[in-house]
C-alpha atoms as a PDB file:
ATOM      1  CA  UNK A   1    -235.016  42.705  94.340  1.00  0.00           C
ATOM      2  CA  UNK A   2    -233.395  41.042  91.027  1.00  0.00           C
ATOM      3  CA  UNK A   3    -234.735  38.375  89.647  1.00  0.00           C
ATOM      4  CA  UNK A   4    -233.484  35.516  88.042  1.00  0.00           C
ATOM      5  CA  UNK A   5    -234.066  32.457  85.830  1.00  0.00           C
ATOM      6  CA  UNK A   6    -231.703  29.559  86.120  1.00  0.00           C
ATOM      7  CA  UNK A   7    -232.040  26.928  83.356  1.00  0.00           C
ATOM      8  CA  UNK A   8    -230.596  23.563  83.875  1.00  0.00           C
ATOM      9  CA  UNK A   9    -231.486  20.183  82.791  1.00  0.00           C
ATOM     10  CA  UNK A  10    -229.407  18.621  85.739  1.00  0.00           C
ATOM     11  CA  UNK A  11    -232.006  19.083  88.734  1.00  0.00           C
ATOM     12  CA  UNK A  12    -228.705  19.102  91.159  1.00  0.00           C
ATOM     13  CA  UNK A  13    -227.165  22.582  89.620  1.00  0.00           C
ATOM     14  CA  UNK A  14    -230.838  23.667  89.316  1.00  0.00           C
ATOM     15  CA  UNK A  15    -231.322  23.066  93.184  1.00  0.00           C
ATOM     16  CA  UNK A  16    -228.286  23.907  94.612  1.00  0.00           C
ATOM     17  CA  UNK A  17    -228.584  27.545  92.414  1.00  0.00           C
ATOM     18  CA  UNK A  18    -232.104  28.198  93.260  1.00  0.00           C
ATOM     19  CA  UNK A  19    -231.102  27.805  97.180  1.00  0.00           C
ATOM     20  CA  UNK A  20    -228.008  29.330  97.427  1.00  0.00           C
ATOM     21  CA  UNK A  21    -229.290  32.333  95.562  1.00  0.00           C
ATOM     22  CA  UNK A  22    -232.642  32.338  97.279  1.00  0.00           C
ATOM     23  CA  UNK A  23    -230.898  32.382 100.583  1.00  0.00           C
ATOM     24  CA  UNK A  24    -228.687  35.536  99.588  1.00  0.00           C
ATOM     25  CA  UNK A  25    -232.565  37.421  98.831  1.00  0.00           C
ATOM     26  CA  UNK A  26    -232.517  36.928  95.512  1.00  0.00           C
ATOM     27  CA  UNK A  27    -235.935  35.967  93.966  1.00  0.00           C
ATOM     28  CA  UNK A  28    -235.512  32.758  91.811  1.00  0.00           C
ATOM     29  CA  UNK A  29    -236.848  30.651  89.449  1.00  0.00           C
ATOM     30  CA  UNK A  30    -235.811  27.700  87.519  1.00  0.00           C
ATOM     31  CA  UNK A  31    -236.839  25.820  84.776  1.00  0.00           C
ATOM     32  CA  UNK A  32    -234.876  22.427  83.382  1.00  0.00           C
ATOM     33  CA  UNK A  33    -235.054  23.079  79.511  1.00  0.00           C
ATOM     34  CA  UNK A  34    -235.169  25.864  76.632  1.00  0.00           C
ATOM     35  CA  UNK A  35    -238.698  25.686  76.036  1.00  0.00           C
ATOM     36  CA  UNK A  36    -239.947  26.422  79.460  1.00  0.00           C
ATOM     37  CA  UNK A  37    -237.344  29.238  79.590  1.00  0.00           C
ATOM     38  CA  UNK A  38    -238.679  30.620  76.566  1.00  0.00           C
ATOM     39  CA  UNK A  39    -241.943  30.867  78.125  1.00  0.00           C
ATOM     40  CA  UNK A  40    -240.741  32.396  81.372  1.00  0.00           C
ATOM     41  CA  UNK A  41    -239.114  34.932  80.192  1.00  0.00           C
ATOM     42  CA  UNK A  42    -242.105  36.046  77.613  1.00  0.00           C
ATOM     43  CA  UNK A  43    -244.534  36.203  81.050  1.00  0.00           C
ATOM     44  CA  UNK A  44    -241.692  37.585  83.161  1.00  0.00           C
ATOM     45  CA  UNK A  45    -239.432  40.031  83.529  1.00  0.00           C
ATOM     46  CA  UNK A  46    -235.767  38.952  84.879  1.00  0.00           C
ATOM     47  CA  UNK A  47    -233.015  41.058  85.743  1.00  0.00           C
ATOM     48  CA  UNK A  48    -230.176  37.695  84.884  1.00  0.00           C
ATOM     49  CA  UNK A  49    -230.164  34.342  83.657  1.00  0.00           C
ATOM     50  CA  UNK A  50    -228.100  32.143  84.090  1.00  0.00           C
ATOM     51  CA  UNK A  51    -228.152  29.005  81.627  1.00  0.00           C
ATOM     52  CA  UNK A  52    -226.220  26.003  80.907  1.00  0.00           C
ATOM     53  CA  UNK A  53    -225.057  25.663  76.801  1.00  0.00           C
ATOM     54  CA  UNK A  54    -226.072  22.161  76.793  1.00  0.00           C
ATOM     55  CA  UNK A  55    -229.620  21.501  76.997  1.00  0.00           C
ATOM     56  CA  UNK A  56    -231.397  18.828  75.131  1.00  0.00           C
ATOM     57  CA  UNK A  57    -233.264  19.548  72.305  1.00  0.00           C
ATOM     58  CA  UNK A  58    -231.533  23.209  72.628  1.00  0.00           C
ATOM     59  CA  UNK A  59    -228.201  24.718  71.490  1.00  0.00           C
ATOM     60  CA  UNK A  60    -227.135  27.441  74.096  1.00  0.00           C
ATOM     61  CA  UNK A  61    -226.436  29.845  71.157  1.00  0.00           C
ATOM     62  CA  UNK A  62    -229.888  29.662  69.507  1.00  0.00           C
ATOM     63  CA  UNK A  63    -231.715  29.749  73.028  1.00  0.00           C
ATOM     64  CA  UNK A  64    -229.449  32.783  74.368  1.00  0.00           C
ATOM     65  CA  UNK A  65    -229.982  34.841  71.124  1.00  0.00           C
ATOM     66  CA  UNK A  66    -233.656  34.017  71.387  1.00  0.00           C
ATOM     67  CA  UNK A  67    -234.035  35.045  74.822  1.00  0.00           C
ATOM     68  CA  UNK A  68    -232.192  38.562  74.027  1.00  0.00           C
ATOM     69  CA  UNK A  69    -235.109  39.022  71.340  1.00  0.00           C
ATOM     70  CA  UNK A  70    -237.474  38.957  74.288  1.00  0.00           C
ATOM     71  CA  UNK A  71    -235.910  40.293  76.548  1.00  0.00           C
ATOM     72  CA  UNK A  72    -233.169  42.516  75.407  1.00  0.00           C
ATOM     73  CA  UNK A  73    -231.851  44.082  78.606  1.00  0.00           C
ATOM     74  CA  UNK A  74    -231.670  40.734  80.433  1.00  0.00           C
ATOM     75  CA  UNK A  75    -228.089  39.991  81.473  1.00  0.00           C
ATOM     76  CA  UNK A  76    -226.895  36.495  81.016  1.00  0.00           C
ATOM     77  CA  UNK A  77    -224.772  34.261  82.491  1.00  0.00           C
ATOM     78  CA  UNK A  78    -223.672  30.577  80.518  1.00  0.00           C
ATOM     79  CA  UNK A  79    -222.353  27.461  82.136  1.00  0.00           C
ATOM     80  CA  UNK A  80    -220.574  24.638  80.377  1.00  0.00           C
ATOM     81  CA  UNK A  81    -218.634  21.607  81.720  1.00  0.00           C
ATOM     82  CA  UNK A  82    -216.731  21.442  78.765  1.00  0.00           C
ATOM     83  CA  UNK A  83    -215.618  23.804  75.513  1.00  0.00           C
ATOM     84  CA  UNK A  84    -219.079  24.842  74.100  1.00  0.00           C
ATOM     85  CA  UNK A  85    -217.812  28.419  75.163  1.00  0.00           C
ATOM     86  CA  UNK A  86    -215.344  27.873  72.184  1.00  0.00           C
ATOM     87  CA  UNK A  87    -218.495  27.128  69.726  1.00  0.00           C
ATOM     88  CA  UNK A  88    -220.511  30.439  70.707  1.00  0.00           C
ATOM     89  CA  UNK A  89    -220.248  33.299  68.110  1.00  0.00           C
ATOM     90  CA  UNK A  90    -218.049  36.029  69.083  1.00  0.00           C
ATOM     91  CA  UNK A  91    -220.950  38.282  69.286  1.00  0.00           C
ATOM     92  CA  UNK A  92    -222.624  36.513  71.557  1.00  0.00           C
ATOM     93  CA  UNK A  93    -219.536  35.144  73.725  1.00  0.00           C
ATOM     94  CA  UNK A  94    -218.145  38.947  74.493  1.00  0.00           C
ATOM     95  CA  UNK A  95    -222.090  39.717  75.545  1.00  0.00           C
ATOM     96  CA  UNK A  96    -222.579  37.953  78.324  1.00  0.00           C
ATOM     97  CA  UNK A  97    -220.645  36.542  81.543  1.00  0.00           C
ATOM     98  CA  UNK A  98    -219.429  32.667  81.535  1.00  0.00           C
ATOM     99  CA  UNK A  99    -218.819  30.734  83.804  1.00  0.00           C
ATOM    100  CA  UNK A 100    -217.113  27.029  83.694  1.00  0.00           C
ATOM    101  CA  UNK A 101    -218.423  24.129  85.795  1.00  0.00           C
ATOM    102  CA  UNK A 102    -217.734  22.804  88.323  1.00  0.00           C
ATOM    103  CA  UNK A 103    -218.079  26.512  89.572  1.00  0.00           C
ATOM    104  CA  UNK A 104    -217.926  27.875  93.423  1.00  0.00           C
ATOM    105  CA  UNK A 105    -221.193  29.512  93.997  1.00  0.00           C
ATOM    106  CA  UNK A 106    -219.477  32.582  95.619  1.00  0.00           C
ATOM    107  CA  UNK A 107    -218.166  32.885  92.015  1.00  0.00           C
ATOM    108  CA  UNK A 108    -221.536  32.386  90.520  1.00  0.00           C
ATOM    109  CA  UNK A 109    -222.674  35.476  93.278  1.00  0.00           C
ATOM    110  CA  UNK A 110    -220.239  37.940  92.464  1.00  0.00           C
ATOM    111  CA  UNK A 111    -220.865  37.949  88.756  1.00  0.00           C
ATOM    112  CA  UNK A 112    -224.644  38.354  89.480  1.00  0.00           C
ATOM    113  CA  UNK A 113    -223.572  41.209  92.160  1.00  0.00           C
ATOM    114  CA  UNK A 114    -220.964  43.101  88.953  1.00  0.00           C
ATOM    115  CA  UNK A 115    -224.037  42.509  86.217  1.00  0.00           C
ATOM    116  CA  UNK A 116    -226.337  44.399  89.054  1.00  0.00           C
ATOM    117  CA  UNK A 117    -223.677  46.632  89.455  1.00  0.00           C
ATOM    118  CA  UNK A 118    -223.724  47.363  85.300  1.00  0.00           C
ATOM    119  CA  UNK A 119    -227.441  47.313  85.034  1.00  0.00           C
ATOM    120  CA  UNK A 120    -228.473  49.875  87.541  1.00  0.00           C
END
């Protein structure tokens, strides 16, 4: 089963993700800012997460390169509602999947289904 961390501060996105994906058998868990991600992924293993650039006290950059220290295989998917794809590093941006809000979540689904596809 894959396993994955969603990491929103806006408890809507968080809730919708975590049910939608939870309904398609996906185990999920969610967290609403950097620091609690942080520590979920050093006491867990995920297969994707899938995290939103603008968190307080966080800049999606600086949390997405530290959560490839930890976890270097993780995939990773980034939301923004606005251009702070246009701020990430090139390094970074070609790395991982993103995805802009507002967002389907049949979209959000078949990125997680082609980054299984990669990973296995």
């Amino acid at each position: 089963m894959i396993n994955i961390l969603i990491i929103d501060d806006d408890s809507v996105i968080r809730s919708l993700l975590q049910s939608f994906l939870s309904m398609k058998k996906y185990k999920v868990e969610s967290v609403s800012n950097g620091i609690d991600a942080l520590t979920a992924i050093s006491v867990t293993k995920f297969d994707i997460v899938i995290t939103d650039l603008k968190l307080k006290k966080f800049r999606g950059a600086d949390l997405i390169k530290k959560m490839q220290v930890i976890q270097p295989r993780v995939k990773l998917i980034a939301m923004s509602g606005d251009t702070s794809f246009d701020t990430l590093p090139e390094e970074i941006r070609t790395s991982i999947a993103l995805i802009r809000k507002p967002f389907r979540l049949e979209d959000v689904e078949s990125i997680i289904q082609n980054l299984s596809v990669v990973q296995n």
